[in-house]
PDB file of N, CA and C in Angstrom:
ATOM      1  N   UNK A   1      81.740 157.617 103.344  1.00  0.00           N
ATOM      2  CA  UNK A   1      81.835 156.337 104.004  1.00  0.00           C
ATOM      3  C   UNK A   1      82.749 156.503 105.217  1.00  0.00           C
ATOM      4  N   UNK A   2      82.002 156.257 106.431  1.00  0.00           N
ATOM      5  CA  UNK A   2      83.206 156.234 107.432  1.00  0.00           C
ATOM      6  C   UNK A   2      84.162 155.222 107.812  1.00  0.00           C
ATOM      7  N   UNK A   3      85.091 155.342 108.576  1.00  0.00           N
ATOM      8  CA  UNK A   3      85.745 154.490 108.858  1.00  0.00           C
ATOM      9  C   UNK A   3      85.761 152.620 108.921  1.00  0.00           C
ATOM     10  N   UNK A   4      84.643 152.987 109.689  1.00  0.00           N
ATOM     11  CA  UNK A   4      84.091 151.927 110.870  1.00  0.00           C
ATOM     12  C   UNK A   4      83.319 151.099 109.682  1.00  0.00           C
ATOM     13  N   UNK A   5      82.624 151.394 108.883  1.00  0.00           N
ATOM     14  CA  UNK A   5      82.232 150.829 107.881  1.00  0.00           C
ATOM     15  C   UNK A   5      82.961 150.191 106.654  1.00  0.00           C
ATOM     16  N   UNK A   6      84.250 150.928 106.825  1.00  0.00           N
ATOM     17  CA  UNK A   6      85.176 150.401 105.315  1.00  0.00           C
ATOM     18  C   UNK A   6      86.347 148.784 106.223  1.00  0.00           C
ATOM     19  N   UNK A   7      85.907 148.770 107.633  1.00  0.00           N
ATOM     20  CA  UNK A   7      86.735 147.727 108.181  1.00  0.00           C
ATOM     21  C   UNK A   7      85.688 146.739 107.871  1.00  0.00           C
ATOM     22  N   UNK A   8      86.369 145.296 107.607  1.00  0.00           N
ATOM     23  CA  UNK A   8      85.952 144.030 106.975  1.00  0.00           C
ATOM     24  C   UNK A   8      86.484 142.855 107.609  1.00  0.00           C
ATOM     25  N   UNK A   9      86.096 142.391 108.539  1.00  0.00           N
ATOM     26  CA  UNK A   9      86.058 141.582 109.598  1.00  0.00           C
ATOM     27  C   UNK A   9      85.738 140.303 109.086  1.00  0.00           C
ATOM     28  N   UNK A  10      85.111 140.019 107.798  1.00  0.00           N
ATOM     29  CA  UNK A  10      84.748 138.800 107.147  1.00  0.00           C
ATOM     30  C   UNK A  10      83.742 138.498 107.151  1.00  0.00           C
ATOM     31  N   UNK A  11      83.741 137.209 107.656  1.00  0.00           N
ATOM     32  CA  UNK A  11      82.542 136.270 108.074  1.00  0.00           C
ATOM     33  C   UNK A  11      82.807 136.301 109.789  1.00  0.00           C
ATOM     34  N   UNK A  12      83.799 135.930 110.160  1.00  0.00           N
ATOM     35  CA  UNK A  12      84.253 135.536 111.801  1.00  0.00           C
ATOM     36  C   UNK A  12      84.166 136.739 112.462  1.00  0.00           C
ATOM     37  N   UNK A  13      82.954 136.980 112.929  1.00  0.00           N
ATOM     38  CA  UNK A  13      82.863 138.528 113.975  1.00  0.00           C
ATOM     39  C   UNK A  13      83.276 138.304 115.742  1.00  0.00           C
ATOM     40  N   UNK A  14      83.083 136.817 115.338  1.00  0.00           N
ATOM     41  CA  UNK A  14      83.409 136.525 116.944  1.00  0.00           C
ATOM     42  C   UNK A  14      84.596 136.567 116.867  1.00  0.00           C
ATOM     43  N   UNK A  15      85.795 137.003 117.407  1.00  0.00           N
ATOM     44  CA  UNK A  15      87.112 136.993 118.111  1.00  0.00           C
ATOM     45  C   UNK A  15      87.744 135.811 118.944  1.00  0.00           C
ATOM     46  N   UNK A  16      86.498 134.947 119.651  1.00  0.00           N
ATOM     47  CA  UNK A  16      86.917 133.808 120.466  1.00  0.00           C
ATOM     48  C   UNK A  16      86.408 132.603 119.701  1.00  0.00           C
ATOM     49  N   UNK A  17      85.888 132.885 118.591  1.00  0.00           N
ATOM     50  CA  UNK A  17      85.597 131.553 117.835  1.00  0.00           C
ATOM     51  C   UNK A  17      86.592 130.596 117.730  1.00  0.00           C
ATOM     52  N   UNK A  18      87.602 130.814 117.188  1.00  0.00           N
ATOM     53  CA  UNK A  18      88.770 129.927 117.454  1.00  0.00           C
ATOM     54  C   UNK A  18      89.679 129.072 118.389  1.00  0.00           C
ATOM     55  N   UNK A  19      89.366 129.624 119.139  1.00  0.00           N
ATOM     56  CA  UNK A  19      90.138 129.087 120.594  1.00  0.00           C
ATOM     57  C   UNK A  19      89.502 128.061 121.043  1.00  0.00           C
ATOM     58  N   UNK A  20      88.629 127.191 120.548  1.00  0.00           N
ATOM     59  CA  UNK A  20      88.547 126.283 120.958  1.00  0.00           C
ATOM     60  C   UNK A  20      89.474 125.086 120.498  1.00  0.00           C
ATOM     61  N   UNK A  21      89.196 125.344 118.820  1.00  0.00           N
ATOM     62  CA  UNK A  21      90.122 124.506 117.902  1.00  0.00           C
ATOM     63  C   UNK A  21      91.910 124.909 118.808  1.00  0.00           C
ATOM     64  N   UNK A  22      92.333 125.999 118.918  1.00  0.00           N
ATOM     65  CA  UNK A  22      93.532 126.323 119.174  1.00  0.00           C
ATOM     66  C   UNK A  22      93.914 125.568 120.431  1.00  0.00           C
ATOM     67  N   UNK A  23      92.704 125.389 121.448  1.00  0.00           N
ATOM     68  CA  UNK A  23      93.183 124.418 122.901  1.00  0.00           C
ATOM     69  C   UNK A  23      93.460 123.514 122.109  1.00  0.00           C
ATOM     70  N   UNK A  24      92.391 122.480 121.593  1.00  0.00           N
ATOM     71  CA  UNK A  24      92.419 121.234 121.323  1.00  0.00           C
ATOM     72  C   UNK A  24      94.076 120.716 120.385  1.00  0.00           C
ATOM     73  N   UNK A  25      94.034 121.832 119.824  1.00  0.00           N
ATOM     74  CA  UNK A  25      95.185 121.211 118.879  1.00  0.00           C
ATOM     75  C   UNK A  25      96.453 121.867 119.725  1.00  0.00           C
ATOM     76  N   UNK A  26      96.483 122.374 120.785  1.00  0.00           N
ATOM     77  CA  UNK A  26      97.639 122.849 121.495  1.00  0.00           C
ATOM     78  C   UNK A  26      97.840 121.581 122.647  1.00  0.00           C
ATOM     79  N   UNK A  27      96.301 120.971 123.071  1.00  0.00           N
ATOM     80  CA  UNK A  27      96.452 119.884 124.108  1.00  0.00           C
ATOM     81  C   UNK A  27      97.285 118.873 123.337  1.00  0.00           C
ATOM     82  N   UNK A  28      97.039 118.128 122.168  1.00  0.00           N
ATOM     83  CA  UNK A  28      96.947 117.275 121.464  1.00  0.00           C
ATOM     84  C   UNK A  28      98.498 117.284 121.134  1.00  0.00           C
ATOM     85  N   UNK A  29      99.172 118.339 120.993  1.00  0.00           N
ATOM     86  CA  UNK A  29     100.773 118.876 120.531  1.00  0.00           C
ATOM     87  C   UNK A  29     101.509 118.266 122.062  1.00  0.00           C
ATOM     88  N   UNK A  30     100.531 118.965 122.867  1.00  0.00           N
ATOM     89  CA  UNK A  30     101.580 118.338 124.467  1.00  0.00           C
ATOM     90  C   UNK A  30     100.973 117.340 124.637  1.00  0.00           C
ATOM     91  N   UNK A  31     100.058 116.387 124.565  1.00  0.00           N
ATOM     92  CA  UNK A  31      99.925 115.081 125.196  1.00  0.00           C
ATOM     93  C   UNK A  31     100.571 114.122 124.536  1.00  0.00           C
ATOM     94  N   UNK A  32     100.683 114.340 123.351  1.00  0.00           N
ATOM     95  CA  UNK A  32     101.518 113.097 122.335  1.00  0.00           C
ATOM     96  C   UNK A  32     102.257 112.620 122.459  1.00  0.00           C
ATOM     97  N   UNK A  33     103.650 113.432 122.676  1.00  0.00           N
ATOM     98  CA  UNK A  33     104.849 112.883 122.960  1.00  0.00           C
ATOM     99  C   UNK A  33     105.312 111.745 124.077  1.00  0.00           C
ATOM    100  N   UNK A  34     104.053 111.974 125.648  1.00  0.00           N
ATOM    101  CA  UNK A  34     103.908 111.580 126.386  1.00  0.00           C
ATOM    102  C   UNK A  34     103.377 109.980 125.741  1.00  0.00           C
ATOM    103  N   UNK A  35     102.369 110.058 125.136  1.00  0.00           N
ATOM    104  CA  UNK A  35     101.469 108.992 124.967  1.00  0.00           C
ATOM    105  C   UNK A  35     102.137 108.019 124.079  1.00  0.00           C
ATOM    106  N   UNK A  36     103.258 108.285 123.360  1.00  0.00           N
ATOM    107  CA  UNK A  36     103.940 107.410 122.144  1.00  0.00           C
ATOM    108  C   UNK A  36     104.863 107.304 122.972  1.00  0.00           C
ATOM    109  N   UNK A  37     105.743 108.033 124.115  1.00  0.00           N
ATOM    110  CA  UNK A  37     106.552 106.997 125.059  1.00  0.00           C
ATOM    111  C   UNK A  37     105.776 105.893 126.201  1.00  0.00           C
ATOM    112  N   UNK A  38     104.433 105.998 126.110  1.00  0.00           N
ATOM    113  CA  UNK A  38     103.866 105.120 126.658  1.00  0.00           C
ATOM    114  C   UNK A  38     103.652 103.739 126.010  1.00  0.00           C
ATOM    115  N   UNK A  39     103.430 104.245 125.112  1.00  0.00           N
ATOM    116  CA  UNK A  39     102.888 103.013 124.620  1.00  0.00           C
ATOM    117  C   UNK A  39     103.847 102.513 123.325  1.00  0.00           C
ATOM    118  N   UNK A  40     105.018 103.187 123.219  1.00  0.00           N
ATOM    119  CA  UNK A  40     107.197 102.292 122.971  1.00  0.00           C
ATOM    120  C   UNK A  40     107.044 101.718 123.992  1.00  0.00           C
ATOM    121  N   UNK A  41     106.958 102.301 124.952  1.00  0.00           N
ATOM    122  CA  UNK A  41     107.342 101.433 126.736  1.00  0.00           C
ATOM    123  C   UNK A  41     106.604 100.129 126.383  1.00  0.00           C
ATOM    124  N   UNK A  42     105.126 100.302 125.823  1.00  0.00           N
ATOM    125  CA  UNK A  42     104.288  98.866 126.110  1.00  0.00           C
ATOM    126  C   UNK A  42     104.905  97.759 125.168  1.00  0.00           C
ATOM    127  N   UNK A  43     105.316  98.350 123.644  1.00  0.00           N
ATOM    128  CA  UNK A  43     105.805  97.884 122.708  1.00  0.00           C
ATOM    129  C   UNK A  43     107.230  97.032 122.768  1.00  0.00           C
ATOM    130  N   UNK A  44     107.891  97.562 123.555  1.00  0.00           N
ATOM    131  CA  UNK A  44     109.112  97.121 124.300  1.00  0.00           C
ATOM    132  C   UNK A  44     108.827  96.343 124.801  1.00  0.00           C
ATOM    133  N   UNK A  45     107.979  96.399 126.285  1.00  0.00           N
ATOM    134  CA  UNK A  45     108.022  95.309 126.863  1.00  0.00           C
ATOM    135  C   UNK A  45     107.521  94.052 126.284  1.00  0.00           C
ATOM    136  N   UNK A  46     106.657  94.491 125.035  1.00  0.00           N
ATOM    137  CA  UNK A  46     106.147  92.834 124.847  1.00  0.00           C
ATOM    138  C   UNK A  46     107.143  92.505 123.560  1.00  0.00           C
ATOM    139  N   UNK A  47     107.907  93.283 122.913  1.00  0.00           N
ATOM    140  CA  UNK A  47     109.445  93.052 122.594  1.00  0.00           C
ATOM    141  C   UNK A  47     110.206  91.789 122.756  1.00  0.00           C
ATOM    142  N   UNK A  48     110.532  92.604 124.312  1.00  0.00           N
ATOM    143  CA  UNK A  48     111.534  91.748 125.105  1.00  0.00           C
ATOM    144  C   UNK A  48     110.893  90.443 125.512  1.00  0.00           C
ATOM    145  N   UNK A  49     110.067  90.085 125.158  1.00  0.00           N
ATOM    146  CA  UNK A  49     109.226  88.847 125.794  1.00  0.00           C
ATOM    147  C   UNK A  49     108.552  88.366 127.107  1.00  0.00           C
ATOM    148  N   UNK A  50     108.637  89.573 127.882  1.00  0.00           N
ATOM    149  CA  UNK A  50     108.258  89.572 128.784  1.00  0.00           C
ATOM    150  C   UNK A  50     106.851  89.441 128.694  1.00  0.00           C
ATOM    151  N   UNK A  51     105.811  88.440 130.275  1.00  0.00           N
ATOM    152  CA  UNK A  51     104.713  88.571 129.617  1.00  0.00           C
ATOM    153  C   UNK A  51     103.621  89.434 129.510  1.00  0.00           C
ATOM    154  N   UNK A  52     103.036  89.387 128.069  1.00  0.00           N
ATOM    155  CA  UNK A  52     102.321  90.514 127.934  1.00  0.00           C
ATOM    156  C   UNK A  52     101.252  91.178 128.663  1.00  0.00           C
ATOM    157  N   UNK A  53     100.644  90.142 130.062  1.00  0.00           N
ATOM    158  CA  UNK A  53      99.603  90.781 130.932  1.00  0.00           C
ATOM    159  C   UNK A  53     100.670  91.971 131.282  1.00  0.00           C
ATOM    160  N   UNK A  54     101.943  91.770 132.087  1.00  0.00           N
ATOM    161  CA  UNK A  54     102.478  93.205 132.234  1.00  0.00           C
ATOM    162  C   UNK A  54     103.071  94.131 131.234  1.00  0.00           C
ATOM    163  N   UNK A  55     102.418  94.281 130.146  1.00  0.00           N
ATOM    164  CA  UNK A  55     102.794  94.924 129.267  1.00  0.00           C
ATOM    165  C   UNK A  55     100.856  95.909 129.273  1.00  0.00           C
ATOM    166  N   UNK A  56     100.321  94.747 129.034  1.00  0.00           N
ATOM    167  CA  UNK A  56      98.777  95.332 129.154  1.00  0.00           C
ATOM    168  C   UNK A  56      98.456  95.916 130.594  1.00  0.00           C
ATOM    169  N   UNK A  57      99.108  95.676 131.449  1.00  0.00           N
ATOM    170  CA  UNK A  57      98.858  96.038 132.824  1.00  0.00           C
ATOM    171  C   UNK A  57      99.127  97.331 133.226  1.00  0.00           C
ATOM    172  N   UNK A  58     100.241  98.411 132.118  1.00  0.00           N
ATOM    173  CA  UNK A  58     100.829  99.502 132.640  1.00  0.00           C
ATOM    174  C   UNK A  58      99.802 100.351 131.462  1.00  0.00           C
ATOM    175  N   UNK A  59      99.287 100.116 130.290  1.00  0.00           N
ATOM    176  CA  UNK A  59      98.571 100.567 129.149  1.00  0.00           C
ATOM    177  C   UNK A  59      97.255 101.669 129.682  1.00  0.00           C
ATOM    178  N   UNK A  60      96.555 101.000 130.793  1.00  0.00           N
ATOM    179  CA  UNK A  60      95.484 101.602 131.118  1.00  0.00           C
ATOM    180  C   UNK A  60      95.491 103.065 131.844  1.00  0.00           C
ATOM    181  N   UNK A  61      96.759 103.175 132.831  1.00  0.00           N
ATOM    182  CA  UNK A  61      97.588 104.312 133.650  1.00  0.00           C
ATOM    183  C   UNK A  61      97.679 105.251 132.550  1.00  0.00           C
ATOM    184  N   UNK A  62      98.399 104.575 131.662  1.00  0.00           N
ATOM    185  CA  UNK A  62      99.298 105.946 130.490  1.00  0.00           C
ATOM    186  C   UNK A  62      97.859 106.346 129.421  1.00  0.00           C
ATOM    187  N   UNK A  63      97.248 105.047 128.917  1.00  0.00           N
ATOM    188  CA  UNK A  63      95.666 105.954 128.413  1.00  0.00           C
ATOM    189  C   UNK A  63      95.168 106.905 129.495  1.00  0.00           C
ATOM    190  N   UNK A  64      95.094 106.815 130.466  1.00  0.00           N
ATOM    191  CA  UNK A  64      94.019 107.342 131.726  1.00  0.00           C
ATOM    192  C   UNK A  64      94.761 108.722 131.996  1.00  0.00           C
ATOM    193  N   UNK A  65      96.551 108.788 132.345  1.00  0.00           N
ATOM    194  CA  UNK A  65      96.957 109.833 132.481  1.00  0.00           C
ATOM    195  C   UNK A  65      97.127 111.269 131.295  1.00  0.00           C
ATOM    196  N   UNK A  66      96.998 110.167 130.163  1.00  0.00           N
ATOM    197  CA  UNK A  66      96.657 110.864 128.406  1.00  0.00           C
ATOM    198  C   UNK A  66      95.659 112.028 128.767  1.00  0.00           C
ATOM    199  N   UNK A  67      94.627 110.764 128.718  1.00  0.00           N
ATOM    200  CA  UNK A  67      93.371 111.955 128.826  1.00  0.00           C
ATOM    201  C   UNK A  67      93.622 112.835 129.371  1.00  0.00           C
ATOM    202  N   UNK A  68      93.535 112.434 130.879  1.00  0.00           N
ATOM    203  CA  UNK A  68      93.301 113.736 132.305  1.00  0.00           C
ATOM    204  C   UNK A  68      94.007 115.022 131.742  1.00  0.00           C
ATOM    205  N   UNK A  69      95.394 114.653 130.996  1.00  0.00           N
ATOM    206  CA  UNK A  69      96.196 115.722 130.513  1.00  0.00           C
ATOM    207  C   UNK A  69      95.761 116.591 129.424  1.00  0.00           C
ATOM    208  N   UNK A  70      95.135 115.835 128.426  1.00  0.00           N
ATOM    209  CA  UNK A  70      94.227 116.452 127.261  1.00  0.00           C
ATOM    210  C   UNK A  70      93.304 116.935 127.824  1.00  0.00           C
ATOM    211  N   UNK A  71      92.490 116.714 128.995  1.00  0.00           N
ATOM    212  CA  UNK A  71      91.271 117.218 129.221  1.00  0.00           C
ATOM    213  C   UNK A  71      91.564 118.930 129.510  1.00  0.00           C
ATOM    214  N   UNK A  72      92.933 118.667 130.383  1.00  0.00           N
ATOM    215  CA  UNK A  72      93.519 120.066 131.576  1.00  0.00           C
ATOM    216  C   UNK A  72      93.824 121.034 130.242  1.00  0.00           C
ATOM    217  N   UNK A  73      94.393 120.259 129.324  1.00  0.00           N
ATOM    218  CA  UNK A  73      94.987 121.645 128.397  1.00  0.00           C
ATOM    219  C   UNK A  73      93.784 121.873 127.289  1.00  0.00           C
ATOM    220  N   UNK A  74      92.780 121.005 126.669  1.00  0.00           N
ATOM    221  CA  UNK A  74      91.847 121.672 126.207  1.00  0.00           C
ATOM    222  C   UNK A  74      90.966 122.649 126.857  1.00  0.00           C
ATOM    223  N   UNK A  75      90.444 122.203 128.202  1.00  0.00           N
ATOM    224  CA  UNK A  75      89.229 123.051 128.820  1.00  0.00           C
ATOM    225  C   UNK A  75      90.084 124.210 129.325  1.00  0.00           C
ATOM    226  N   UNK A  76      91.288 124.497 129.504  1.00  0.00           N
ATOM    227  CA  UNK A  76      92.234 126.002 129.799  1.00  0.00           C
ATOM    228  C   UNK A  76      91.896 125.767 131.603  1.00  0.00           C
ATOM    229  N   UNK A  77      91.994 124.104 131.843  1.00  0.00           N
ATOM    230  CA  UNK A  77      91.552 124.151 133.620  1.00  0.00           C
ATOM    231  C   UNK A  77      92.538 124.343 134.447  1.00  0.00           C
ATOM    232  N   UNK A  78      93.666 124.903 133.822  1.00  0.00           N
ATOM    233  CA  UNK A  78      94.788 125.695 134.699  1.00  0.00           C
ATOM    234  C   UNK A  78      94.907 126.878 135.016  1.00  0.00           C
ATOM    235  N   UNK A  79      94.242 127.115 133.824  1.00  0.00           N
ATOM    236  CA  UNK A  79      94.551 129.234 133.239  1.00  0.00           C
ATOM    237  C   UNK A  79      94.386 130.290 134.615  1.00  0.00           C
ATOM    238  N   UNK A  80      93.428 129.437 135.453  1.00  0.00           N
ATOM    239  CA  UNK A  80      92.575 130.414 136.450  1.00  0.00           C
ATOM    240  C   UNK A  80      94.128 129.789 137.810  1.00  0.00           C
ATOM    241  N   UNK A  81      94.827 129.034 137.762  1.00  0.00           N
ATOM    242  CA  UNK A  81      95.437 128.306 138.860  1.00  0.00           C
ATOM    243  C   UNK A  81      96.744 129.420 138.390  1.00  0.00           C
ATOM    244  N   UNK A  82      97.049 130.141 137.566  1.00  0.00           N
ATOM    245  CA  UNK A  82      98.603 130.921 138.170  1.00  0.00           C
ATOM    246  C   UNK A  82      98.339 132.371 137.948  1.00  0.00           C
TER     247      UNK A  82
END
């Protein structure tokens, strides 16, 4: 039996199979922190009693900037920029 035959690789022969799950849950690790001070900020403001159109008014920015950020660190649309 040679070598090459006694190595056991599993089921997963692909090598890059994973890395997709690994962006997603690496985007998801850095966008969070961002997105739960967004939306304390919204929680606050309608808190303090201020009224809540400007509380709903800043909500759509911090969803919108969420994404764009999840999008950049899942698809690796930096990797090629350094």
């Amino acid at each position: 039996m040679s070598d090459e035959a006694a190595v056991d690789d599993g089921p997963n022969l692909d090598p890059d199979l994973g890395t997709d799950r690994t962006r997603r849950r690496r985007a998801v690790l850095y966008v969070a922190p961002f997105l739960a001070l967004g939306l304390a900020d919204v929680l606050l403001l309608l808190w303090w009693g201020i009224n809540p159109l400007w509380g709903f008014m800043i909500l759509p920015p911090i969803l919108f900037c969420s994404a764009l950020a999840y999008l950049a660190f899942s698809t690796d649309f930096l990797d090629d920029r350094t």
